[in-house]
C-alpha atoms as a PDB file:
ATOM      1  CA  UNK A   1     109.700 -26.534 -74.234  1.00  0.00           C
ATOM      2  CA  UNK A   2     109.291 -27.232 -70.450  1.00  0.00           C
ATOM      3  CA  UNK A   3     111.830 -27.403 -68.582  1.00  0.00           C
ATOM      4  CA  UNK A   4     111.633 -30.426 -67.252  1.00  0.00           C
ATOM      5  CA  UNK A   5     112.032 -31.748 -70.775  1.00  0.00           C
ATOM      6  CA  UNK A   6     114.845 -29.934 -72.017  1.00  0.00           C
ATOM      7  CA  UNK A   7     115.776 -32.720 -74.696  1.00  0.00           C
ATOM      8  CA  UNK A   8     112.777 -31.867 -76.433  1.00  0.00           C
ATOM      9  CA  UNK A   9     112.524 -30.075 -80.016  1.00  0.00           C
ATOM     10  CA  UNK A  10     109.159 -30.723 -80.230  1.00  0.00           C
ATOM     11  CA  UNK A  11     105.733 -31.746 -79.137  1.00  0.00           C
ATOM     12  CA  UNK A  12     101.654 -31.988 -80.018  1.00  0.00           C
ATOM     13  CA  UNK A  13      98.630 -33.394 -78.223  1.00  0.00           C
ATOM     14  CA  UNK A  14      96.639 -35.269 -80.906  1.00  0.00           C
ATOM     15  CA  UNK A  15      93.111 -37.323 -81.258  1.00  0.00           C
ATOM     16  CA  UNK A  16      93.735 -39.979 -82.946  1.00  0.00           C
ATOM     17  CA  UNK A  17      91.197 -41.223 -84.505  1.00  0.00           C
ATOM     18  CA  UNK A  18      90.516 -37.424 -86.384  1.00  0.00           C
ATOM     19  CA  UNK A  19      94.199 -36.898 -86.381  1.00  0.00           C
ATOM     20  CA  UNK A  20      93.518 -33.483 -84.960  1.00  0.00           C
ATOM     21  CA  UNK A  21      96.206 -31.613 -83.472  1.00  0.00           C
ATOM     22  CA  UNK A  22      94.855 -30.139 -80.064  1.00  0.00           C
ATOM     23  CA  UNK A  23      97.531 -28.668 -79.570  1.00  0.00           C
ATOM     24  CA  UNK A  24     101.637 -28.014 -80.823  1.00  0.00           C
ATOM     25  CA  UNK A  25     104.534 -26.155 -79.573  1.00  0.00           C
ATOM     26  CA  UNK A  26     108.084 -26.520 -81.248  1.00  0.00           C
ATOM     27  CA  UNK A  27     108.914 -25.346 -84.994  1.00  0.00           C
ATOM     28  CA  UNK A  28     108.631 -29.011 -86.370  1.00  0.00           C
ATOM     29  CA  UNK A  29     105.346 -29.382 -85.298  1.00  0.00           C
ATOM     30  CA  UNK A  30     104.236 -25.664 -86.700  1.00  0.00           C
ATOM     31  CA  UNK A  31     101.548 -26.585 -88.934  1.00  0.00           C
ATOM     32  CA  UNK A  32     100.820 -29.806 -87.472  1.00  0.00           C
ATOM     33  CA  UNK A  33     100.755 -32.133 -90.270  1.00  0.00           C
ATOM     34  CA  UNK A  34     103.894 -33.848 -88.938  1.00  0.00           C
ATOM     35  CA  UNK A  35     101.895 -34.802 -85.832  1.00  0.00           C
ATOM     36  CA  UNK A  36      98.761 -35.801 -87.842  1.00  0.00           C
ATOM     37  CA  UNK A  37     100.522 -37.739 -89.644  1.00  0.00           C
ATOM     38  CA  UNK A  38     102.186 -39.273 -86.801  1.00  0.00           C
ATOM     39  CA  UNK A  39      98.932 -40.627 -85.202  1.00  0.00           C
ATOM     40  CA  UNK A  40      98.888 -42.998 -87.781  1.00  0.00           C
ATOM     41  CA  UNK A  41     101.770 -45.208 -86.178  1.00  0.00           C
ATOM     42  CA  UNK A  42      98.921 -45.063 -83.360  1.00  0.00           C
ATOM     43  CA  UNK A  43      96.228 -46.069 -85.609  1.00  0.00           C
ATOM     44  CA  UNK A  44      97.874 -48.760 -86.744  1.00  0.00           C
ATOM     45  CA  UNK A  45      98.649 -50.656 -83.197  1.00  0.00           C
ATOM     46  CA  UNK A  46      95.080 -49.702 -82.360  1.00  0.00           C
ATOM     47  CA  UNK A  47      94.022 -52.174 -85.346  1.00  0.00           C
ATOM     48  CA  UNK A  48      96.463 -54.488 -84.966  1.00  0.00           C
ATOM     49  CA  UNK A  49      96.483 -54.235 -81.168  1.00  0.00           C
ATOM     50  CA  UNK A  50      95.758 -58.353 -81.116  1.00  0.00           C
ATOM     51  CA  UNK A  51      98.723 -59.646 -82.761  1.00  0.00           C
ATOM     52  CA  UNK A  52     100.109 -58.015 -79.800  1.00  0.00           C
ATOM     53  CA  UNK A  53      98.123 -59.071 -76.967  1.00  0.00           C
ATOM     54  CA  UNK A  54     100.851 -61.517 -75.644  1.00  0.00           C
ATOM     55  CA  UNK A  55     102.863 -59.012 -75.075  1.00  0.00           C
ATOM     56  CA  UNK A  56     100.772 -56.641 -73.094  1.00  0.00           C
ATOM     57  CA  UNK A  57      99.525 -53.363 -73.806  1.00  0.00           C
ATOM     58  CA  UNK A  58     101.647 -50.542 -75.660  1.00  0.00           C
ATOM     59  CA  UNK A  59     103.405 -48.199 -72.712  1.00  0.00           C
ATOM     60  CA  UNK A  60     104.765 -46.345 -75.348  1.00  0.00           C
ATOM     61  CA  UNK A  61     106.275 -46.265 -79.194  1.00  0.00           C
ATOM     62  CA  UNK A  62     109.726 -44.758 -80.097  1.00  0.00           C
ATOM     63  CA  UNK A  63     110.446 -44.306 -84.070  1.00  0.00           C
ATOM     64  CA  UNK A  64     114.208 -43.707 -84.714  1.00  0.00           C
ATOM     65  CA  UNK A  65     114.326 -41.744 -87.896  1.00  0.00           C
ATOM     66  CA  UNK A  66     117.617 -40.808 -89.407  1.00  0.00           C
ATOM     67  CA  UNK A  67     117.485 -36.967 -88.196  1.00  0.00           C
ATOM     68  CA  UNK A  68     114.971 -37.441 -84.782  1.00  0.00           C
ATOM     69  CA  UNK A  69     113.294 -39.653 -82.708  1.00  0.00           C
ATOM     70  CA  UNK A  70     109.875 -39.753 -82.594  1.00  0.00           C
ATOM     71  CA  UNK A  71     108.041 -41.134 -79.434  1.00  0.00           C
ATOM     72  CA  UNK A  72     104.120 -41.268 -78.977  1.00  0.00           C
ATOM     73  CA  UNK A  73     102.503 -42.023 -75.572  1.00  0.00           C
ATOM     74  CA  UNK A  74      99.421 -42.224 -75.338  1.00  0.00           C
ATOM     75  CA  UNK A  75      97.145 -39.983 -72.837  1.00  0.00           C
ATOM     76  CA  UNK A  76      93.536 -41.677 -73.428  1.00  0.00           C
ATOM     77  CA  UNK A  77      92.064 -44.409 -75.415  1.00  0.00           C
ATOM     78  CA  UNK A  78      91.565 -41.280 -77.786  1.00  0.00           C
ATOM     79  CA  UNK A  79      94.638 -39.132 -77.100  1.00  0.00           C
ATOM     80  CA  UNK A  80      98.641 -38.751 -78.269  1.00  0.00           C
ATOM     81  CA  UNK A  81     101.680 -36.979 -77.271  1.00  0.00           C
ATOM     82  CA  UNK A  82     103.787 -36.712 -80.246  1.00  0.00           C
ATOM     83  CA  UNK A  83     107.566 -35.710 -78.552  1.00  0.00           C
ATOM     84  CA  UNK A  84     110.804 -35.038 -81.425  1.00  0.00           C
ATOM     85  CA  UNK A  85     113.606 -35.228 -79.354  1.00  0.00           C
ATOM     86  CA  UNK A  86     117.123 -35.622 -80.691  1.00  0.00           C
ATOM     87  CA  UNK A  87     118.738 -39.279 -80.391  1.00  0.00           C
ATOM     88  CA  UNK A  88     121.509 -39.450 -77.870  1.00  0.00           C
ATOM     89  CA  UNK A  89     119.912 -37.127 -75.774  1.00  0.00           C
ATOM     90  CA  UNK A  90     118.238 -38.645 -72.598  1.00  0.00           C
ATOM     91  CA  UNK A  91     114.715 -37.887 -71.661  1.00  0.00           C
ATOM     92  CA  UNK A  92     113.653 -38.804 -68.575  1.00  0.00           C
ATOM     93  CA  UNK A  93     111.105 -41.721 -69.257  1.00  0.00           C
ATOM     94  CA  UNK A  94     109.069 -41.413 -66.101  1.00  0.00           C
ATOM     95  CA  UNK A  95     108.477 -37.786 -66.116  1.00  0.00           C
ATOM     96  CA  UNK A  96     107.083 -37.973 -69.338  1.00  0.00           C
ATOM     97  CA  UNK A  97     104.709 -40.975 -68.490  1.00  0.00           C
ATOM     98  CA  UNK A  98     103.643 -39.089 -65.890  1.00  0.00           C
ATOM     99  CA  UNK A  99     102.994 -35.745 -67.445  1.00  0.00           C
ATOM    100  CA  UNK A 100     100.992 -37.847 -70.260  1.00  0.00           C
ATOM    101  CA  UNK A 101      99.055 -39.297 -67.301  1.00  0.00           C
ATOM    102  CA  UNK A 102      98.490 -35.989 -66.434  1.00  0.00           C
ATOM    103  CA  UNK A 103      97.058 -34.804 -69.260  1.00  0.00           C
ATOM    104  CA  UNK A 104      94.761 -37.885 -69.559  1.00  0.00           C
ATOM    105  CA  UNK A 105      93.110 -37.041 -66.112  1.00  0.00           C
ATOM    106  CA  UNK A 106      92.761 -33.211 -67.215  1.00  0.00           C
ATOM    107  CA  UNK A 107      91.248 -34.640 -70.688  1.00  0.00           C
ATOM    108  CA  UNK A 108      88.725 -36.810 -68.668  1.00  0.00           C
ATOM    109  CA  UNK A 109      87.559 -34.121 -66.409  1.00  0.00           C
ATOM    110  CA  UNK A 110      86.395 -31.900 -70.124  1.00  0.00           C
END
């Protein structure tokens, strides 16, 4: 993992509407249907995005499961970051909206 995110166990770059995983590093997210399968917590805000509206666009979504916690931000309209991180250990919010922002740009440029 980078670094800068040391909390991390985990991460994938995913399209969401395919579920495709672009791209994985981490041994929980080795064969990628973990991350698939997360894009579907996406999916659903996409198509229930209006309920929502009142409350302004999703920055982010953090699942708490028992054993990790999940967070997806997204990089695109199109795009994912799947993170595992464990819970209790801090992750520094901005640097990771940032580095998804990042990857959006790159993503853009293709």
């Amino acid at each position: 993992m980078p670094q800068a995110f040391e909390a991390l166990q985990a991460c994938a770059l995913v399209e969401v509407t395919t579920g495709m995983v672009l791209h994985s590093t981490g041994a929980l997210m080795e064969d990628g249907a973990l991350a698939e399968a997360a894009s579907n917590y996406w999916r659903i805000y996409q198509r229930h995005g209006s309920f929502f509206e009142t409350l302004g666009p999703l920055r982010y979504c953090v699942l708490m499961h028992q054993q990790m916690r999940m967070t997806i931000v997204p990089c695109t309209a199109d795009m994912v970051l799947v993170l595992l991180s464990q819970d209790g250990v801090a992750l520094n919010w901005q640097a990771v909206l940032a580095q998804a922002a990042q990857i959006g740009r790159l993503a853009r440029q293709l």
